[in-house]
PDB file of N, CA and C in Angstrom:
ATOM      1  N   UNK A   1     -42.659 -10.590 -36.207  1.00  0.00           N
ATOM      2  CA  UNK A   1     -44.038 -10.194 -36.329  1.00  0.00           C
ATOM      3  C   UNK A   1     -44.353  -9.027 -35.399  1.00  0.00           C
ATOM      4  N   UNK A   2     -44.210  -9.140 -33.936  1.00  0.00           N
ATOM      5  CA  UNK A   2     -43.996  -8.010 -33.249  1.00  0.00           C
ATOM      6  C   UNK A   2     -43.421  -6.961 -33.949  1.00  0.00           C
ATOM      7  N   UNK A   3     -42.333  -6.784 -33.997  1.00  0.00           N
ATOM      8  CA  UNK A   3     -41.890  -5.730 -34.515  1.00  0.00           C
ATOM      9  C   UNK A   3     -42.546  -4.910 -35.861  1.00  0.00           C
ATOM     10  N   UNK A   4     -43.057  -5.887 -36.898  1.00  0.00           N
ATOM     11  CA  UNK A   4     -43.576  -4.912 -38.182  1.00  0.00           C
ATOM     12  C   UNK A   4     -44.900  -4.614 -37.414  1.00  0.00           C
ATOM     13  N   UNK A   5     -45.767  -5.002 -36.668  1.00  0.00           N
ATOM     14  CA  UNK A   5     -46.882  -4.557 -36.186  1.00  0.00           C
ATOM     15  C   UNK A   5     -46.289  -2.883 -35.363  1.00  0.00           C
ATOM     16  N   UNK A   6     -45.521  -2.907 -34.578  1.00  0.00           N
ATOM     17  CA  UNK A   6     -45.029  -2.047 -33.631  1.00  0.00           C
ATOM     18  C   UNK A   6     -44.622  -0.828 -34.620  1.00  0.00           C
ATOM     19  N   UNK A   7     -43.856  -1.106 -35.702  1.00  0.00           N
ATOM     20  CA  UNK A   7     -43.649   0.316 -36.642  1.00  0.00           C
ATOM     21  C   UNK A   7     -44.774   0.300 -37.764  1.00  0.00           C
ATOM     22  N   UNK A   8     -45.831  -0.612 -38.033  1.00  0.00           N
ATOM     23  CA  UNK A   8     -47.388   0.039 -38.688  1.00  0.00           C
ATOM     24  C   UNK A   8     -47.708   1.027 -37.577  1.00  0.00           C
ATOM     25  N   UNK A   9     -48.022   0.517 -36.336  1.00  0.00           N
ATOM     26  CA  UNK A   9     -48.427   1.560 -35.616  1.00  0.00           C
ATOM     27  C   UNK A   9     -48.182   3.379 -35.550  1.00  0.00           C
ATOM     28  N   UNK A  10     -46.299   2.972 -35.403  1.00  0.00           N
ATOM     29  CA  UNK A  10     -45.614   3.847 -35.325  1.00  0.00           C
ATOM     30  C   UNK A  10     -45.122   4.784 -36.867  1.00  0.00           C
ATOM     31  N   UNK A  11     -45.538   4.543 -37.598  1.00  0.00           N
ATOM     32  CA  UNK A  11     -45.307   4.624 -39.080  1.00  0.00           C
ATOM     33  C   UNK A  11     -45.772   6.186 -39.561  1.00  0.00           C
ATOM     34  N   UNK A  12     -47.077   6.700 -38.753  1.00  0.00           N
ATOM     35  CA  UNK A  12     -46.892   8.155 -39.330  1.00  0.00           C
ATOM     36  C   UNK A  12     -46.275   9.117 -38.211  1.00  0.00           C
ATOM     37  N   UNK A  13     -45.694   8.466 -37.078  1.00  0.00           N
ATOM     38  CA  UNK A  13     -45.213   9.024 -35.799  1.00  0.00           C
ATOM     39  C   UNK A  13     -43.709   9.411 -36.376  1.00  0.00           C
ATOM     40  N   UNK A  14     -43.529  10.757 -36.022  1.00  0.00           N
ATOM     41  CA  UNK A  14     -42.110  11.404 -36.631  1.00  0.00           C
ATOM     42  C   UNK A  14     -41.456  11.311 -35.487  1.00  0.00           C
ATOM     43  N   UNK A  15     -40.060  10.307 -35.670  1.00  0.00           N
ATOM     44  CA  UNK A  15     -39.498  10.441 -34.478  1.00  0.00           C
ATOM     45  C   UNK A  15     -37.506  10.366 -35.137  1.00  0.00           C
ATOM     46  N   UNK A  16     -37.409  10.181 -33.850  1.00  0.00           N
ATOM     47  CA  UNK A  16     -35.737  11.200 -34.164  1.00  0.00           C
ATOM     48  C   UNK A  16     -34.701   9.572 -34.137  1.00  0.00           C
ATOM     49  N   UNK A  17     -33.651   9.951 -34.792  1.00  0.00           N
ATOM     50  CA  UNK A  17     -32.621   8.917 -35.406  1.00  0.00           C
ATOM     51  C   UNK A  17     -32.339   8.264 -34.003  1.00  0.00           C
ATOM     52  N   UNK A  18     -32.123   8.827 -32.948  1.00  0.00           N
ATOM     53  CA  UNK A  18     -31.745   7.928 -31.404  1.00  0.00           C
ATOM     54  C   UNK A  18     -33.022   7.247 -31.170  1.00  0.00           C
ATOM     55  N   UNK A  19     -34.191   7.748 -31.407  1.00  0.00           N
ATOM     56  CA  UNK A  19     -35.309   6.713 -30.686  1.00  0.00           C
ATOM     57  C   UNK A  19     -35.518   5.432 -31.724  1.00  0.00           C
ATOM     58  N   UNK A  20     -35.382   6.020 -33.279  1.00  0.00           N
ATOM     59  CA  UNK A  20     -35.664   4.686 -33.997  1.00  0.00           C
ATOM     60  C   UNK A  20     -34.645   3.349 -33.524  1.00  0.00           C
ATOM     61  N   UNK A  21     -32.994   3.848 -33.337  1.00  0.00           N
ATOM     62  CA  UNK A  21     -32.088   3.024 -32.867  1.00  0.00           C
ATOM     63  C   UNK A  21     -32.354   2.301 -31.616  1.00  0.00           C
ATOM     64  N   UNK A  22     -32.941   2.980 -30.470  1.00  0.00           N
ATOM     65  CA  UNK A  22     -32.808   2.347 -29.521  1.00  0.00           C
ATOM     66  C   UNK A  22     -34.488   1.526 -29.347  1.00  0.00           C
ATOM     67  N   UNK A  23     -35.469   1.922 -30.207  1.00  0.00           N
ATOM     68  CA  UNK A  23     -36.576   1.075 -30.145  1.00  0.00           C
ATOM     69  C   UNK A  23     -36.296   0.247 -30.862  1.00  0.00           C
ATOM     70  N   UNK A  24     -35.351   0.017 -31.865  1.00  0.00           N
ATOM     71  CA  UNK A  24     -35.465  -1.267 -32.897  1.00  0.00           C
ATOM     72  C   UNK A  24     -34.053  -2.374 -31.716  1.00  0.00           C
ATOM     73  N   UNK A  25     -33.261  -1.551 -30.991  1.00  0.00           N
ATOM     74  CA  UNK A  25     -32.805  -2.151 -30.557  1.00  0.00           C
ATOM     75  C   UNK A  25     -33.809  -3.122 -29.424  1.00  0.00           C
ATOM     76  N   UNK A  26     -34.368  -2.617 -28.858  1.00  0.00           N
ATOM     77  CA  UNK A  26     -35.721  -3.312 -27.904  1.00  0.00           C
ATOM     78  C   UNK A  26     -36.508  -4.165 -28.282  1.00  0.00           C
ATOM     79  N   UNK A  27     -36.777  -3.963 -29.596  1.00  0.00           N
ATOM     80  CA  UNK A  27     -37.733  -4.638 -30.918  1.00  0.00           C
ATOM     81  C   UNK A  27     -36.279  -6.096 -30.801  1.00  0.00           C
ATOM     82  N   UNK A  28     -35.614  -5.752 -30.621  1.00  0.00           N
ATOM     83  CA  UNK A  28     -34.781  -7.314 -31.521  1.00  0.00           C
ATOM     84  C   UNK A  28     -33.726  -7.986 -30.675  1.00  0.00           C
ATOM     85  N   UNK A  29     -33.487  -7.195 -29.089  1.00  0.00           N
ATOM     86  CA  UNK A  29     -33.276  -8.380 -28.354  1.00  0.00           C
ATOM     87  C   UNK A  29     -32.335  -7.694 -26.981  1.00  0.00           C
ATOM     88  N   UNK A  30     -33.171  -6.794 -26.644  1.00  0.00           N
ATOM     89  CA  UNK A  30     -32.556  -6.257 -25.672  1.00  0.00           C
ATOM     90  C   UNK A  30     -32.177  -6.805 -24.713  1.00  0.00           C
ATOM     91  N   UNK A  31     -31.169  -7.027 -23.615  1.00  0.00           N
ATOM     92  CA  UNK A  31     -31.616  -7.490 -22.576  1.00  0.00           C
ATOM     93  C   UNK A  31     -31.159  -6.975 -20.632  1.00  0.00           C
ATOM     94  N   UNK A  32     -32.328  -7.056 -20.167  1.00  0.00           N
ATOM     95  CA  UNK A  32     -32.299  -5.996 -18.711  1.00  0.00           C
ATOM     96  C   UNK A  32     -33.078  -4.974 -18.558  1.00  0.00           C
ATOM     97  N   UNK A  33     -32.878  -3.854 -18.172  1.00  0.00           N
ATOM     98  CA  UNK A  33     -33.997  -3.113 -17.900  1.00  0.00           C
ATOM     99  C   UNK A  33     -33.695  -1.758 -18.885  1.00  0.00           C
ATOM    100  N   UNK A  34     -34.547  -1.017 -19.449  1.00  0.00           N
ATOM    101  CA  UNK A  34     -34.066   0.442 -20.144  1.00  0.00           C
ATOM    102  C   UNK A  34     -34.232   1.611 -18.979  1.00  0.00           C
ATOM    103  N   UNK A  35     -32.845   1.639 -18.850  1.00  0.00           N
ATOM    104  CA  UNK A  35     -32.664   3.448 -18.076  1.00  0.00           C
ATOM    105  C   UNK A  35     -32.466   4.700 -19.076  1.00  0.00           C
ATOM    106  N   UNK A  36     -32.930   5.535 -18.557  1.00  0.00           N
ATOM    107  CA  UNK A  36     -32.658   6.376 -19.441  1.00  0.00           C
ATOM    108  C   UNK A  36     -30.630   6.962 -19.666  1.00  0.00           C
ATOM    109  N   UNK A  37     -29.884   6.266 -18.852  1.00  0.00           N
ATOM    110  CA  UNK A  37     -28.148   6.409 -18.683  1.00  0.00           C
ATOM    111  C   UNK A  37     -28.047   4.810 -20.172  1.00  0.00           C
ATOM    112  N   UNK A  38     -28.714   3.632 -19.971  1.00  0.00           N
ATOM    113  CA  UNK A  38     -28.595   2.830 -20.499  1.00  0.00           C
ATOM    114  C   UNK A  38     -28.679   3.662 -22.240  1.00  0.00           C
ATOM    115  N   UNK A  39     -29.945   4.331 -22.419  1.00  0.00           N
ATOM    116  CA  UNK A  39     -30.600   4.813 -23.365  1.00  0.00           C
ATOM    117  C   UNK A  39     -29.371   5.675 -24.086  1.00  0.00           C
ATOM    118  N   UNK A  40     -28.562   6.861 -23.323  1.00  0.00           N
ATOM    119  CA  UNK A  40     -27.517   7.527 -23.475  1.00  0.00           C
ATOM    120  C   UNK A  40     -26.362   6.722 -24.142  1.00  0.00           C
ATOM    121  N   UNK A  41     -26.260   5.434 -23.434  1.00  0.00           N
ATOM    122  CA  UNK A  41     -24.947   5.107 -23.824  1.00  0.00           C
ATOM    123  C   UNK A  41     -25.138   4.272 -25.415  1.00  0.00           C
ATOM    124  N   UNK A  42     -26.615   3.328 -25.737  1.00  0.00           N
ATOM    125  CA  UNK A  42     -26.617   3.210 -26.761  1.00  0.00           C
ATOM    126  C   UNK A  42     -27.026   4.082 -28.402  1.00  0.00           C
ATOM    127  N   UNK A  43     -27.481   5.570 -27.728  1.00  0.00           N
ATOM    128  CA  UNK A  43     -27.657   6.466 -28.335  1.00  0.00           C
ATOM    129  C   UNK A  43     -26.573   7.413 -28.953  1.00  0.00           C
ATOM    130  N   UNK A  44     -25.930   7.270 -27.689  1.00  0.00           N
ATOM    131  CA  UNK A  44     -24.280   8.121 -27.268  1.00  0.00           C
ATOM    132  C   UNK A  44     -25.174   9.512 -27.792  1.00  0.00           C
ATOM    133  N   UNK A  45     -25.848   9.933 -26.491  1.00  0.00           N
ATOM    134  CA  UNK A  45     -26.441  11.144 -26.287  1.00  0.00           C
ATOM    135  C   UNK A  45     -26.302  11.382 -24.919  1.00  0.00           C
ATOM    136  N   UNK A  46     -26.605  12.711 -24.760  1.00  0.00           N
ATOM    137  CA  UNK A  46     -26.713  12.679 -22.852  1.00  0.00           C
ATOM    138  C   UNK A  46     -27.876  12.249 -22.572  1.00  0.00           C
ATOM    139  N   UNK A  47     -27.727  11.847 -20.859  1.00  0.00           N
ATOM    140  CA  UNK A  47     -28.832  11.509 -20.538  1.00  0.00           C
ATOM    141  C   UNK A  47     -30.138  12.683 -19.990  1.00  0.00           C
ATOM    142  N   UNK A  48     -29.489  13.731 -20.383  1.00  0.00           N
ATOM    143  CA  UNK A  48     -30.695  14.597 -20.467  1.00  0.00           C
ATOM    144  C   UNK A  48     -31.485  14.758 -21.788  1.00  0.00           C
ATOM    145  N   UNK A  49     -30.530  14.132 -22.523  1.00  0.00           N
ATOM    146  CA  UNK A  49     -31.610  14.287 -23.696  1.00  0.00           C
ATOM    147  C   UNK A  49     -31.597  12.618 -24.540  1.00  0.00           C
ATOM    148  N   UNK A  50     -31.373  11.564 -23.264  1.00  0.00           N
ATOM    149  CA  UNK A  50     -32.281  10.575 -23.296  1.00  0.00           C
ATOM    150  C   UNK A  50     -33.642  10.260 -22.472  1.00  0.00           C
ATOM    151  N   UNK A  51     -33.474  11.470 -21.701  1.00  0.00           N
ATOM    152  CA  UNK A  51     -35.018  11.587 -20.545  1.00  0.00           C
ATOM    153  C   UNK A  51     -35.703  12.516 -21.768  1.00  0.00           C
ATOM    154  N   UNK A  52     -35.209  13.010 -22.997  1.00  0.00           N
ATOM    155  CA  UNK A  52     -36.406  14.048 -23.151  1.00  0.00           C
ATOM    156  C   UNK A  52     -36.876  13.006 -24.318  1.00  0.00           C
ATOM    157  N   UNK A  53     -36.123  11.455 -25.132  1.00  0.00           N
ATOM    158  CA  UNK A  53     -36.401  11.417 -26.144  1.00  0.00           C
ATOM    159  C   UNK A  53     -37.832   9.912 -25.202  1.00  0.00           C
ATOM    160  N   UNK A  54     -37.407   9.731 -23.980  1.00  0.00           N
ATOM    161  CA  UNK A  54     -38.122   8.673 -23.575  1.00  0.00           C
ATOM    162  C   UNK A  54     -39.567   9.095 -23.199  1.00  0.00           C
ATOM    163  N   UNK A  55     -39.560  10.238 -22.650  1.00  0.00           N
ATOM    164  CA  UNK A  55     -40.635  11.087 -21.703  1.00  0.00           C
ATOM    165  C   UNK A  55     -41.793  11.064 -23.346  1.00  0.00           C
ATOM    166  N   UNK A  56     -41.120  11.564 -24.654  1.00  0.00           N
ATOM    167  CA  UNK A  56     -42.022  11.568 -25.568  1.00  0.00           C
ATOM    168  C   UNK A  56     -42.465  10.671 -25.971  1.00  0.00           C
ATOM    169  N   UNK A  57     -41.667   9.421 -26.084  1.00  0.00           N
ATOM    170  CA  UNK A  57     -42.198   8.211 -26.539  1.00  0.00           C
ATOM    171  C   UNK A  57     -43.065   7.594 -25.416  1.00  0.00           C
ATOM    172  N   UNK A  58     -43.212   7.656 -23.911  1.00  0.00           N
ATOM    173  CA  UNK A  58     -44.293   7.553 -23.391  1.00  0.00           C
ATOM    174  C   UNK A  58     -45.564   8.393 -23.712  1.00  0.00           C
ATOM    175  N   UNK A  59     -45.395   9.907 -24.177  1.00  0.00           N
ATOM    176  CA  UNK A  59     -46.678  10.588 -24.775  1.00  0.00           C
ATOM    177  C   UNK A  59     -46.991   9.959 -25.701  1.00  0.00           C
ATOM    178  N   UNK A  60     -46.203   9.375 -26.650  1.00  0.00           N
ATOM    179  CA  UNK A  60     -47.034   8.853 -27.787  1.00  0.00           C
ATOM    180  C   UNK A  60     -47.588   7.082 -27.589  1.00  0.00           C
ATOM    181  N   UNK A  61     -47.089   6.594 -26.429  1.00  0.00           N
ATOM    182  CA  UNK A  61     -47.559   5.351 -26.291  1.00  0.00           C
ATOM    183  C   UNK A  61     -47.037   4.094 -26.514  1.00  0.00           C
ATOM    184  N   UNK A  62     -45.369   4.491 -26.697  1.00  0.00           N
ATOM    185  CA  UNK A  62     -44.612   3.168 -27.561  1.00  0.00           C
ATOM    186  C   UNK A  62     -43.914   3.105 -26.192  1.00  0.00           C
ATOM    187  N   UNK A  63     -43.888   3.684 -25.089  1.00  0.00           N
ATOM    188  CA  UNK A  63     -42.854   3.055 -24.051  1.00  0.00           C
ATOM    189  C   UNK A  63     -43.729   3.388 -22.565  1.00  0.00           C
ATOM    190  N   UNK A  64     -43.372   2.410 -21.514  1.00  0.00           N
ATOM    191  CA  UNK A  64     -44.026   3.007 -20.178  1.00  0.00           C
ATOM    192  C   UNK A  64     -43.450   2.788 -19.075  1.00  0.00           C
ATOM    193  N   UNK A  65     -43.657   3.484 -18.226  1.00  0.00           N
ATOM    194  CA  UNK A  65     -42.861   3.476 -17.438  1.00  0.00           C
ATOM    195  C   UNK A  65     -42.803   2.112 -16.457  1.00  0.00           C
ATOM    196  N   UNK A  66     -41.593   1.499 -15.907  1.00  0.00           N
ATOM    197  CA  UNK A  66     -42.014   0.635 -15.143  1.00  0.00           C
ATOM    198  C   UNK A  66     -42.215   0.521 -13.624  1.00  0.00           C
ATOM    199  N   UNK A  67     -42.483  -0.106 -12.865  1.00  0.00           N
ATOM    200  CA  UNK A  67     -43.278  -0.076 -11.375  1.00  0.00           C
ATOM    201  C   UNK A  67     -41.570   0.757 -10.868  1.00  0.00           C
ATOM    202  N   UNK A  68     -42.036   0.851  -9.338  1.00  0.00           N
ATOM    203  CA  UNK A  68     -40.477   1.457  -9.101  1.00  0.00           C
ATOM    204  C   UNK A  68     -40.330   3.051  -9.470  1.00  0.00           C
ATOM    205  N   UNK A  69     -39.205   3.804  -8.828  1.00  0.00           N
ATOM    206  CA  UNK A  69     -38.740   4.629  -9.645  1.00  0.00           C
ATOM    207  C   UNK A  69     -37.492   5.141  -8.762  1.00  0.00           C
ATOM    208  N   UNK A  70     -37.324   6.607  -8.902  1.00  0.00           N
ATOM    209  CA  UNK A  70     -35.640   6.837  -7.887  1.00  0.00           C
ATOM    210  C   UNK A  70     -34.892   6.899  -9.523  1.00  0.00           C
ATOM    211  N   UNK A  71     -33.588   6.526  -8.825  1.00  0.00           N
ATOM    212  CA  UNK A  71     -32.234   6.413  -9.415  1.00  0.00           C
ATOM    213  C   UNK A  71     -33.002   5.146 -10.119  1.00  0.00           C
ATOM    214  N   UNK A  72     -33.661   4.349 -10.026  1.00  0.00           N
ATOM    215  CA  UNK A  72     -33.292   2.725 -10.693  1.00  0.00           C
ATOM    216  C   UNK A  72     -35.027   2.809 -12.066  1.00  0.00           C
ATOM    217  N   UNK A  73     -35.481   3.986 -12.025  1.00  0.00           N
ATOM    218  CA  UNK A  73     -36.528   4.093 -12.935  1.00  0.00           C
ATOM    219  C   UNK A  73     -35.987   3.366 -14.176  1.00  0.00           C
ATOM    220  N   UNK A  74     -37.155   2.263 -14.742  1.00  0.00           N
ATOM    221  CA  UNK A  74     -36.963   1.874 -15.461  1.00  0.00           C
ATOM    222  C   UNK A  74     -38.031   2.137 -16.719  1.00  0.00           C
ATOM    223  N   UNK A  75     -38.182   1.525 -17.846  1.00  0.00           N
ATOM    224  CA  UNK A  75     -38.859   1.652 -18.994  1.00  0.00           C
ATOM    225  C   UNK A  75     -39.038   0.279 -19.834  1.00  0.00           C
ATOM    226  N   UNK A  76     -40.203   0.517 -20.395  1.00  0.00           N
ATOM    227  CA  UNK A  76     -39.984  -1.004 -21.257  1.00  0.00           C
ATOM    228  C   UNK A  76     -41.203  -0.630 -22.469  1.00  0.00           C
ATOM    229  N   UNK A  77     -41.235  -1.416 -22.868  1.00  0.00           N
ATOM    230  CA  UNK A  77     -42.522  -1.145 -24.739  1.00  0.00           C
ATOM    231  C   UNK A  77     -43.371  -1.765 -24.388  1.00  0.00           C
ATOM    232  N   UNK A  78     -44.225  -0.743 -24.885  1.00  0.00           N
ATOM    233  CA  UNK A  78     -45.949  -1.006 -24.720  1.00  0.00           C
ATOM    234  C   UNK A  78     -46.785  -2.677 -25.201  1.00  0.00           C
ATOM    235  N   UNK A  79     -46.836  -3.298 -24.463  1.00  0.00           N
ATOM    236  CA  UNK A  79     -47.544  -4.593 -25.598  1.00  0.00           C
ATOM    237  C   UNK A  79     -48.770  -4.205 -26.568  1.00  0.00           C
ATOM    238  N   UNK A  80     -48.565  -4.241 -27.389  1.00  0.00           N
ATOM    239  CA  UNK A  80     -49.656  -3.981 -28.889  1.00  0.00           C
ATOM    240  C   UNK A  80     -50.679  -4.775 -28.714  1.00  0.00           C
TER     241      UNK A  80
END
């Protein structure tokens, strides 16, 4: 149920083949914290361009940042 609510939301939001993968991966049973190196390795992208696909999905509101930051910055999905 979460999840079909989370992509109505997200449904006219154009987003790129690594973010749908790694948000549906989050959507269905992630577990630990999302780094953006974590993000890389299930994307198998760099992690410079898992900081650029995360940084957008906080502009649009589907991810936020969590308390903390440094080397150990983490991320997690917005509750709907």
């Amino acid at each position: 149920m979460v999840k079909a609510r989370f992509w109505d939301q997200f449904a006219k939001t154009p987003l790129n083949d690594r973010q749908i993968k790694v948000l549906n991966k989050l959507l269905d049973s992630f577990e630990g914290k999302l780094t953006s190196s974590k993000w890389g390795k299930i994307a198998k992208c760099s992690q410079d361009t898992a900081t650029r696909d995360i940084k957008n999905l906080i502009e649009r509101g589907a991810l936020k940042k969590d308390p903390g930051g440094g080397r150990s910055t983490s991320y997690s999905l917005v509750e709907q």
